[in-house]
C-alpha atoms as a PDB file:
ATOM      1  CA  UNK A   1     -13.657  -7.950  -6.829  1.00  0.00           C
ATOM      2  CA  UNK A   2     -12.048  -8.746 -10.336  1.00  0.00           C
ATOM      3  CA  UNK A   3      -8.153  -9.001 -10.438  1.00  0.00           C
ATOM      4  CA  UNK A   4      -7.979  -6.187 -12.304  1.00  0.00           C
ATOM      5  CA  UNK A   5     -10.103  -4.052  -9.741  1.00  0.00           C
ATOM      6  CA  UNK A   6      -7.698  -5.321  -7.238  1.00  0.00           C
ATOM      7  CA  UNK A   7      -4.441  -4.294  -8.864  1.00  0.00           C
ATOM      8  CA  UNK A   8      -6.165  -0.823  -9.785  1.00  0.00           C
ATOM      9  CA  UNK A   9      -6.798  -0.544  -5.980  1.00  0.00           C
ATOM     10  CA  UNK A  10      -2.844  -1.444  -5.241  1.00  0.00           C
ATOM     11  CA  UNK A  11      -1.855   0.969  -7.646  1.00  0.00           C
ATOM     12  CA  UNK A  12      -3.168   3.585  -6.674  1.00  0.00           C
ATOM     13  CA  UNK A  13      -2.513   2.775  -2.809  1.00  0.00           C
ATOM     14  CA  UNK A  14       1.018   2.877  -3.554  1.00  0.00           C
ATOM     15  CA  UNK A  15       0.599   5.767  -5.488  1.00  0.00           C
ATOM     16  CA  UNK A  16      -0.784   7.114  -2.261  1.00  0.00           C
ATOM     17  CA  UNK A  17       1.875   5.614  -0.310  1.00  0.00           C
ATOM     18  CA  UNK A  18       4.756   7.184  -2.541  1.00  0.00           C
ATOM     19  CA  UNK A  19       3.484  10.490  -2.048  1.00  0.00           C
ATOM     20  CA  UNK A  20       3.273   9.970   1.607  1.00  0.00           C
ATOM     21  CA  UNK A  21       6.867   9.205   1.340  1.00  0.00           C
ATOM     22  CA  UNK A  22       7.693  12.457  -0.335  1.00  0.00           C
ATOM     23  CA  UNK A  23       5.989  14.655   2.131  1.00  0.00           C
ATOM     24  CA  UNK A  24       8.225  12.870   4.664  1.00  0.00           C
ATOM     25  CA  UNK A  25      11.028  13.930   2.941  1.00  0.00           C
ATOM     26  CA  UNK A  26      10.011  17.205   2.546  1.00  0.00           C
ATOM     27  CA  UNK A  27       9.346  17.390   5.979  1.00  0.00           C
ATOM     28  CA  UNK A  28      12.855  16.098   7.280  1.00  0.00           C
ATOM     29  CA  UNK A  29      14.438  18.275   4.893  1.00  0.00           C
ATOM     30  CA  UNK A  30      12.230  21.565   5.980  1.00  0.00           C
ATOM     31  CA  UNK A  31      12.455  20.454   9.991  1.00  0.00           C
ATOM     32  CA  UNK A  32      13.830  23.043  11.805  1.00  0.00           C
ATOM     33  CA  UNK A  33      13.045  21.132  14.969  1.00  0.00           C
ATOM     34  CA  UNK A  34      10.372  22.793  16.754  1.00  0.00           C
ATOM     35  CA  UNK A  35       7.645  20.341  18.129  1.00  0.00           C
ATOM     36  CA  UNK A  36       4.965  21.210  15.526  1.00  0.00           C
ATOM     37  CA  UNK A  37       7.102  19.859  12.634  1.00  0.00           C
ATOM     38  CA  UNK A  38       7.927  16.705  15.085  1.00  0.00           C
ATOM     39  CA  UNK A  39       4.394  16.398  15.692  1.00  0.00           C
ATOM     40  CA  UNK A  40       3.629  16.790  11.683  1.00  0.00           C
ATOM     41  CA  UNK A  41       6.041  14.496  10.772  1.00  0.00           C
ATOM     42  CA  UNK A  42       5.048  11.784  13.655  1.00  0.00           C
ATOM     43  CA  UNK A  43       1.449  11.879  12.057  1.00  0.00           C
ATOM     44  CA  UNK A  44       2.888  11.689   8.550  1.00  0.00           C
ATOM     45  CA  UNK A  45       4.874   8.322   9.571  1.00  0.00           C
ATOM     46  CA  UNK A  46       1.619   6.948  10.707  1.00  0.00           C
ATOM     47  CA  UNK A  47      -0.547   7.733   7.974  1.00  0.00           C
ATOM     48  CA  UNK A  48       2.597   5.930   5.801  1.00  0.00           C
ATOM     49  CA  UNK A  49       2.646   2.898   8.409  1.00  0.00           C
ATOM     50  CA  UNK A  50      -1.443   2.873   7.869  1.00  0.00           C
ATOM     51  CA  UNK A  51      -0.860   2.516   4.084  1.00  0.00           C
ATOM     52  CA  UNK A  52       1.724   0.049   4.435  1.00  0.00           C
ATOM     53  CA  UNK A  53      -0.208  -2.348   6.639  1.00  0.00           C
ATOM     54  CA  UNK A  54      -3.456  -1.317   3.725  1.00  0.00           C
ATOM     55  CA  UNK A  55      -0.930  -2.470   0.996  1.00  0.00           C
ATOM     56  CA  UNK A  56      -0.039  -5.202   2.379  1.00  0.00           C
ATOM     57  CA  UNK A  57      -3.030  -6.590   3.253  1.00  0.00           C
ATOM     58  CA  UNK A  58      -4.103  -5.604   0.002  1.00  0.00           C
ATOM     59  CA  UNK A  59      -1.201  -7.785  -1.980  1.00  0.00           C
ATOM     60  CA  UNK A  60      -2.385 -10.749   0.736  1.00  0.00           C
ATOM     61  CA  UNK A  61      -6.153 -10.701  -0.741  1.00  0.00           C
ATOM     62  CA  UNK A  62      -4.228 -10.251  -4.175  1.00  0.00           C
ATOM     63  CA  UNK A  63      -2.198 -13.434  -4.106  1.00  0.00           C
ATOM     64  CA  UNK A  64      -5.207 -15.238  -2.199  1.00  0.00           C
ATOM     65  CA  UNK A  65      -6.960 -14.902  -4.776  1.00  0.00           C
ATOM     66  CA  UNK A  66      -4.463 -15.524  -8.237  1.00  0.00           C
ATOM     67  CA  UNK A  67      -3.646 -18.822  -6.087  1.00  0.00           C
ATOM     68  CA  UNK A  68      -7.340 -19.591  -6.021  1.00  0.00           C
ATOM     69  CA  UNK A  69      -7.534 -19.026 -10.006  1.00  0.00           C
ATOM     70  CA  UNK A  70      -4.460 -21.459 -10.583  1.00  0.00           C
ATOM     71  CA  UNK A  71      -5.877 -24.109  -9.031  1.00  0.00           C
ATOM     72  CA  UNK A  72      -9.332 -23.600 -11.006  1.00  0.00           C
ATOM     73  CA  UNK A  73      -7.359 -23.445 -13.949  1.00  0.00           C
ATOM     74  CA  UNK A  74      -5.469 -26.646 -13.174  1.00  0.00           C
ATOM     75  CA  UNK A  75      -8.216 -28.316 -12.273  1.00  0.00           C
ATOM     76  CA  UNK A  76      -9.648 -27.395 -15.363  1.00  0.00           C
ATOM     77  CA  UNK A  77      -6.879 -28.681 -17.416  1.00  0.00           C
ATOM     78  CA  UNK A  78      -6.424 -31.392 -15.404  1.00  0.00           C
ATOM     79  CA  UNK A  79     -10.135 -32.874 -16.291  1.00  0.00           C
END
């Protein structure tokens, strides 16, 4: 995966992830407490926790791998 296909993928994940944020807030603002809103807004958080740990992982492989081009690239100029 090129770096480019990897910062497409975190863009749009945190696209993803912002609009997971929003529904949250819709949600808290909207709640009028009954246990289906609880229960939408529990599986909202998850969903955003999934994406976060996604991200996140994501940005690992991301950094993995522009540390791994450095060193080519030093290497390179180093020879």
């Amino acid at each position: 995966m090129s770096d480019s296909e990897t910062a497409g993928r975190l863009g749009r994940a945190l696209h993803r992830l912002d609009k997971a944020v929003e529904r949250l807030e819709r949600a808290l603002t909207a709640q009028n407490g009954n246990g289906a809103d609880i229960g939408r807004l529990e599986a909202a958080l998850k969903a955003a926790e999934a994406e976060q740990v996604a991200l996140a992982d994501a940005n690992r492989m991301a950094a993995e791998r522009l540390e791994q081009t450095i060193g080519r690239l030093r290497g390179l100029l180093a020879s």
